[in-house]
Protein backbone atom coordinates (compact mmCIF):
# COMPACT_ATOMS: atom_id res chain seq x y z
CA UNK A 1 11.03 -16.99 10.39
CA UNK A 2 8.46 -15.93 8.05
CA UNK A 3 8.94 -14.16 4.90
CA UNK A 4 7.32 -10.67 3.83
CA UNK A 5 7.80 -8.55 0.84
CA UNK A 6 7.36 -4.47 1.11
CA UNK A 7 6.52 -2.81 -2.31
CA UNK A 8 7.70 0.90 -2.41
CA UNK A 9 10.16 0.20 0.76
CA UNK A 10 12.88 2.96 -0.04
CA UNK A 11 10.88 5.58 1.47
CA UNK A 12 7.89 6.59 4.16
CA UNK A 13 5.58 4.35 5.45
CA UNK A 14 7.12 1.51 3.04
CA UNK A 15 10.41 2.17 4.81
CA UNK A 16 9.12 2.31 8.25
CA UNK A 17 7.25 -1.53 7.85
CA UNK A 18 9.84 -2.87 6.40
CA UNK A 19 12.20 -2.32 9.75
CA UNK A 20 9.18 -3.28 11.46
CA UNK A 21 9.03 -6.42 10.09
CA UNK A 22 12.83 -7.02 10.67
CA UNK A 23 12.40 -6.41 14.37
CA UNK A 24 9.75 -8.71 14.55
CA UNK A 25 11.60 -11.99 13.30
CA UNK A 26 10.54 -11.30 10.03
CA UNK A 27 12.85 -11.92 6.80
CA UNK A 28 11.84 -9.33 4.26
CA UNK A 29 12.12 -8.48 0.42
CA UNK A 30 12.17 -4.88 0.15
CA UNK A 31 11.62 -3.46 -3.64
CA UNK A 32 11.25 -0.15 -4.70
CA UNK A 33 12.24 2.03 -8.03
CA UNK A 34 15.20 3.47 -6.56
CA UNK A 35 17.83 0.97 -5.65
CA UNK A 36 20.45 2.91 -4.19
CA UNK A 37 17.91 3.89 -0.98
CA UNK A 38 17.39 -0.14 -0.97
CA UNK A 39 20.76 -1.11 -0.61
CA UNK A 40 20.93 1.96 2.23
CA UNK A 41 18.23 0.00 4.13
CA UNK A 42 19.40 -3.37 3.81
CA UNK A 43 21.62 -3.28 6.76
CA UNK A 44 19.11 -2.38 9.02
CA UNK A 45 16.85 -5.30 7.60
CA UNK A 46 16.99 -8.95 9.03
CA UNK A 47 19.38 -11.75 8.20
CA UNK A 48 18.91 -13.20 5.04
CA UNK A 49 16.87 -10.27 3.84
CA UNK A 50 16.63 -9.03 0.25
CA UNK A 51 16.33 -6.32 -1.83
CA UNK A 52 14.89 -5.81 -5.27
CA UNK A 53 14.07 -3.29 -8.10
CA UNK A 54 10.43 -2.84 -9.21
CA UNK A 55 8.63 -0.81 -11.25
CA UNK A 56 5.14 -0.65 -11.20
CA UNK A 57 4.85 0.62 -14.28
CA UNK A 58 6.62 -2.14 -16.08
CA UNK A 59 4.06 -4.98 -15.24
CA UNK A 60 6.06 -7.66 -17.29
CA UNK A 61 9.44 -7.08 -15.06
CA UNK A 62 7.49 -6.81 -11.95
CA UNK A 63 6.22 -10.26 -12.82
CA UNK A 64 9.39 -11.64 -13.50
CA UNK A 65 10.62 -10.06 -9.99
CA UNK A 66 7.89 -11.56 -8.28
CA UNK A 67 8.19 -14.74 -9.17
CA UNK A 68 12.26 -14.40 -8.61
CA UNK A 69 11.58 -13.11 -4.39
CA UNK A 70 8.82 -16.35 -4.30
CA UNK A 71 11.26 -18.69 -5.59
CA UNK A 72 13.96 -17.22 -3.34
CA UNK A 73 11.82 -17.17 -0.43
CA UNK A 74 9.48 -20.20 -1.54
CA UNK A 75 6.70 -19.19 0.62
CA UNK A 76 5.54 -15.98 1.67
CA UNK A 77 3.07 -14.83 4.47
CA UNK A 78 2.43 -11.22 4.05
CA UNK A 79 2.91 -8.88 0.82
CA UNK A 80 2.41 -5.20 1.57
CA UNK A 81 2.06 -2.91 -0.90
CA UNK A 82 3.32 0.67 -0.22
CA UNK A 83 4.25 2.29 -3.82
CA UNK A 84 2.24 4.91 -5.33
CA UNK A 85 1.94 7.93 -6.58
CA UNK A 86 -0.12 10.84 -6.86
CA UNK A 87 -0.06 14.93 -8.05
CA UNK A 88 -2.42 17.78 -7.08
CA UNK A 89 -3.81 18.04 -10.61
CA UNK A 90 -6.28 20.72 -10.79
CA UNK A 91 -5.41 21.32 -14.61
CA UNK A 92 -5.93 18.02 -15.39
CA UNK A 93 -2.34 17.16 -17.07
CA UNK A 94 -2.60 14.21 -19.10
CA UNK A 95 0.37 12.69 -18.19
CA UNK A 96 0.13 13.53 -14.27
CA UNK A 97 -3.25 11.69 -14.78
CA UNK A 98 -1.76 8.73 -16.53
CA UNK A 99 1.40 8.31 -14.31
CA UNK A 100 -1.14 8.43 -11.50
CA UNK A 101 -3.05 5.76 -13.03
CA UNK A 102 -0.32 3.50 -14.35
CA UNK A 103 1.14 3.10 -11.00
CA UNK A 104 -1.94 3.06 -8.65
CA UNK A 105 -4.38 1.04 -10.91
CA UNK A 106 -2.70 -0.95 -13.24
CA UNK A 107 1.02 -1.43 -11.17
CA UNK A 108 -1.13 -2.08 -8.32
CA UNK A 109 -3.11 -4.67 -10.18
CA UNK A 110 -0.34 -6.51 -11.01
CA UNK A 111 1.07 -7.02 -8.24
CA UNK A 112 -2.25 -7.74 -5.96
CA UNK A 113 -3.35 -10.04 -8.36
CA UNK A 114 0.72 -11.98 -8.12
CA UNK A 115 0.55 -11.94 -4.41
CA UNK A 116 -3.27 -13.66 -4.18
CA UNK A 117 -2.21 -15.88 -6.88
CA UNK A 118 0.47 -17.45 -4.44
CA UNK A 119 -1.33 -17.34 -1.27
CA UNK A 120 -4.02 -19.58 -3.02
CA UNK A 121 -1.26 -21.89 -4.19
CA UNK A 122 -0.01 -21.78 -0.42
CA UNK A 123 -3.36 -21.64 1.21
CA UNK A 124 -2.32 -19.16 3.19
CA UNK A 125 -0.77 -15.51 3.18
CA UNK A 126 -1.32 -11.63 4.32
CA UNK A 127 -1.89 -8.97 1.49
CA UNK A 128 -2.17 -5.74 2.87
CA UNK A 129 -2.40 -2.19 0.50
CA UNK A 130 -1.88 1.26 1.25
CA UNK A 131 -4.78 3.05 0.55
CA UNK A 132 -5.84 6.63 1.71
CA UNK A 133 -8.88 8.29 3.39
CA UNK A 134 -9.21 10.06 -0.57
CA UNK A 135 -10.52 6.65 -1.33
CA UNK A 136 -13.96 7.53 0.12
CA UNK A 137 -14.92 10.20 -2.31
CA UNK A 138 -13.61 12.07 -5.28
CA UNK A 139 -11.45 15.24 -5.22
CA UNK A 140 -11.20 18.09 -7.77
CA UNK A 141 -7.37 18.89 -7.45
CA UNK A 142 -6.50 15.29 -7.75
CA UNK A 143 -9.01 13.52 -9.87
CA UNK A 144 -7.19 10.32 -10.47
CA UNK A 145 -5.22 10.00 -7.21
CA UNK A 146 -8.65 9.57 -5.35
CA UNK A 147 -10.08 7.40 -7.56
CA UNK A 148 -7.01 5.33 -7.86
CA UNK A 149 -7.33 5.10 -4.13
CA UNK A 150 -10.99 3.66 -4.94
CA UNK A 151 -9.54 1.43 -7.14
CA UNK A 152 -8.00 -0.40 -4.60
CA UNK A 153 -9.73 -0.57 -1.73
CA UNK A 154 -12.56 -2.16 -4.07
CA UNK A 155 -9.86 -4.52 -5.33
CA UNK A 156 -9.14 -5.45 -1.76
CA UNK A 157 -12.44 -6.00 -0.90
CA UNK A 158 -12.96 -8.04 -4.43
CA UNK A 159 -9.91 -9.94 -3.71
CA UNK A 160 -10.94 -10.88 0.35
CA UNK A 161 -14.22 -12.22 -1.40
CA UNK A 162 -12.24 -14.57 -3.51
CA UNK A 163 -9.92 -16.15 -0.80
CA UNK A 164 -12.85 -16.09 2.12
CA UNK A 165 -14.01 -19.47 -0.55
CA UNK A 166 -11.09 -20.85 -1.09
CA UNK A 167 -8.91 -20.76 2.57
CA UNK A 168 -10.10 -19.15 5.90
CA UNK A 169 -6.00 -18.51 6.61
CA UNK A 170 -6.09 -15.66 3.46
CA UNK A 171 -6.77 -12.15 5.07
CA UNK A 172 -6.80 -8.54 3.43
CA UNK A 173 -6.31 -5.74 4.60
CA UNK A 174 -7.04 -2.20 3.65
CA UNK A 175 -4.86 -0.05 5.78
CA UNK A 176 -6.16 4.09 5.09
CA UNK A 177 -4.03 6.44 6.10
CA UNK A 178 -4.87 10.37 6.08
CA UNK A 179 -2.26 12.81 6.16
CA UNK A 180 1.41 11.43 6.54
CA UNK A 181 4.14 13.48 6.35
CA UNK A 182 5.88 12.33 3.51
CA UNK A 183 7.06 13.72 0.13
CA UNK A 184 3.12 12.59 -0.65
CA UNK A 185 1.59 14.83 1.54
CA UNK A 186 1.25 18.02 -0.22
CA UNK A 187 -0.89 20.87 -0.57
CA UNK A 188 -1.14 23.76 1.88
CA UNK A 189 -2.22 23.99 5.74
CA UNK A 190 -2.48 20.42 5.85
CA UNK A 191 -4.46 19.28 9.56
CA UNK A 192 -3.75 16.20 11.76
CA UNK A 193 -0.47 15.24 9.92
CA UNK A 194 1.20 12.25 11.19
CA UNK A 195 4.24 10.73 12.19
CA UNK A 196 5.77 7.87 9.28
CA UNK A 197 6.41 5.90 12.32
CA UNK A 198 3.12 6.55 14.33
CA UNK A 199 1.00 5.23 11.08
CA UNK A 200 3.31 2.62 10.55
CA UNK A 201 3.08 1.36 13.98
CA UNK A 202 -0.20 1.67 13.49
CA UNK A 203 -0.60 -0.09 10.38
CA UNK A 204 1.36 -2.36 11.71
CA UNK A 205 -0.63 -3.15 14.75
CA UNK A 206 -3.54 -3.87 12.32
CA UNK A 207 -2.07 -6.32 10.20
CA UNK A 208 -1.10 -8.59 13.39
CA UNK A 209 -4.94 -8.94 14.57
CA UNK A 210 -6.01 -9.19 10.72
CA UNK A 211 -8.23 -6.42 10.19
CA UNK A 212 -10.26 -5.81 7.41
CA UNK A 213 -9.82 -1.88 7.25
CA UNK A 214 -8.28 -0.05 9.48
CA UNK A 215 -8.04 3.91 9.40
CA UNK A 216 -4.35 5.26 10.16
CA UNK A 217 -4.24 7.32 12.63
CA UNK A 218 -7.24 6.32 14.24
CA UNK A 219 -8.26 9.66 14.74
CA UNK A 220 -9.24 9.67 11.29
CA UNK A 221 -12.00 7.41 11.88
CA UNK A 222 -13.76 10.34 12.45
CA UNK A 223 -12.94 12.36 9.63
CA UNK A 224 -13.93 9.43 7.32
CA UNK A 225 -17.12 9.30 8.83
CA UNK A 226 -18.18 13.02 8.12
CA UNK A 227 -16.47 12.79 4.59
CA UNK A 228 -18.86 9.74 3.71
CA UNK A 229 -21.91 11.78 5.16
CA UNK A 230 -21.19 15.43 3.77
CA UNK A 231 -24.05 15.85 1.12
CA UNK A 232 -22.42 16.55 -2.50
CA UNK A 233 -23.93 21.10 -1.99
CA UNK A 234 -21.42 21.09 1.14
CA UNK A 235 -18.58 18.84 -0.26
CA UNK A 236 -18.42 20.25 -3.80
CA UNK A 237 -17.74 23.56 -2.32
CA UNK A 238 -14.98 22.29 -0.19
């Protein structure tokens, strides 16, 4: 049985993998802020399976919580990380802009940086992060959520570079969903919004034939192509 751990697992898409992963003869270490939704999902998890409060935020306890699931599991072969946050921000609140980045940068950090740290001790593992199409470009109602989002899929891509020198069995993958419904999809006539199970199936899907970056749904492919080609007159008036 091999061992995965789901960061932000007491809701959406985090939720959704982690049962995924149980059905598919994985044993799984679900963490998330809110315990009491944790200990609601561990009977639908596998035998064996755990559950753990984490913080991003709080980068020395998420350390000591890592290194608590890897000693409890000894190995593990894929770390997905699902937490994050994010506020339409168009006034630019301080502290909207700073929870944004303390969880999505720096929480994010910590924990990529944990999980490649033990797949090169093993030689082997599965990191895969939760990024969004707002990584491609910047957006005026939600400054820092976008470029948090570009924040990590660089840090994937930095990371990938690493491990492709030290073990070929080391993969990445940046998994970038658009619209989800989920308590993180806001805003107003939202298009194209998806299922939490269709992306995660999805997602899912990706991370068993290893791919690099995958766009969730894959209808969104499309989208992420015209958002990368929009010149900056059209898009700033968007």
């Amino acid at each position: 049985m091999k061992n995965a751990v789901v960061i932000g697992a007491s809701s959406g898409i985090g939720r959704e993998l982690a049962l995924l992963l149980a059905r598919n003869n994985f044993r799984v270490c679900a963490t998330a802020r809110r315990v009491d939704l944790l200990e609601k999902l561990l009977p639908e998890l596998s035998e064996d399976s755990l559950i753990r409060k984490m913080d991003l935020a709080n980068s020395n306890a998420t350390q000591e919580t890592f290194a608590d699931i890897a000693n409890s599991f000894g190995n593990i072969d894929l770390v997905i990380i699902s937490a994050g946050t994010g506020f339409l921000n168009p006034a630019l609140d301080w502290q909207q802009e700073l929870e944004t980045i303390q969880t999505n940068v720096a929480g994010f950090t910590v924990i990529a940086d944990l999980a490649c740290q033990q797949f090169i001790r093993q030689k082997y593992g599965h990191l895969v992060a939760i990024s969004s199409l707002a990584a491609l470009r910047g957006g005026g109602t939600a400054p820092a959520y976008n470029a948090s989002k570009a924040y990590v899929s660089n840090y994937i891509q930095g990371l990938r570079q690493k491990c492709a020198k030290i073990s070929t069995d080391i993969y990445m993958t940046d998994a970038r969903p658009g619209f989800v419904d989920t308590d993180m999809a806001k805003g107003e006539g939202l298009f194209w919004v998806q299922s939490v199970e269709k992306v995660s199936k999805q997602i899912y899907r990706a991370l068993e034939k290893k791919r690099k970056v995958v766009y969730v749904t894959r209808r969104w492919r499309l989208i992420a192509w015209l958002v990368k080609i929009l010149p900056d007159a059209i898009y700033n008036k968007m």
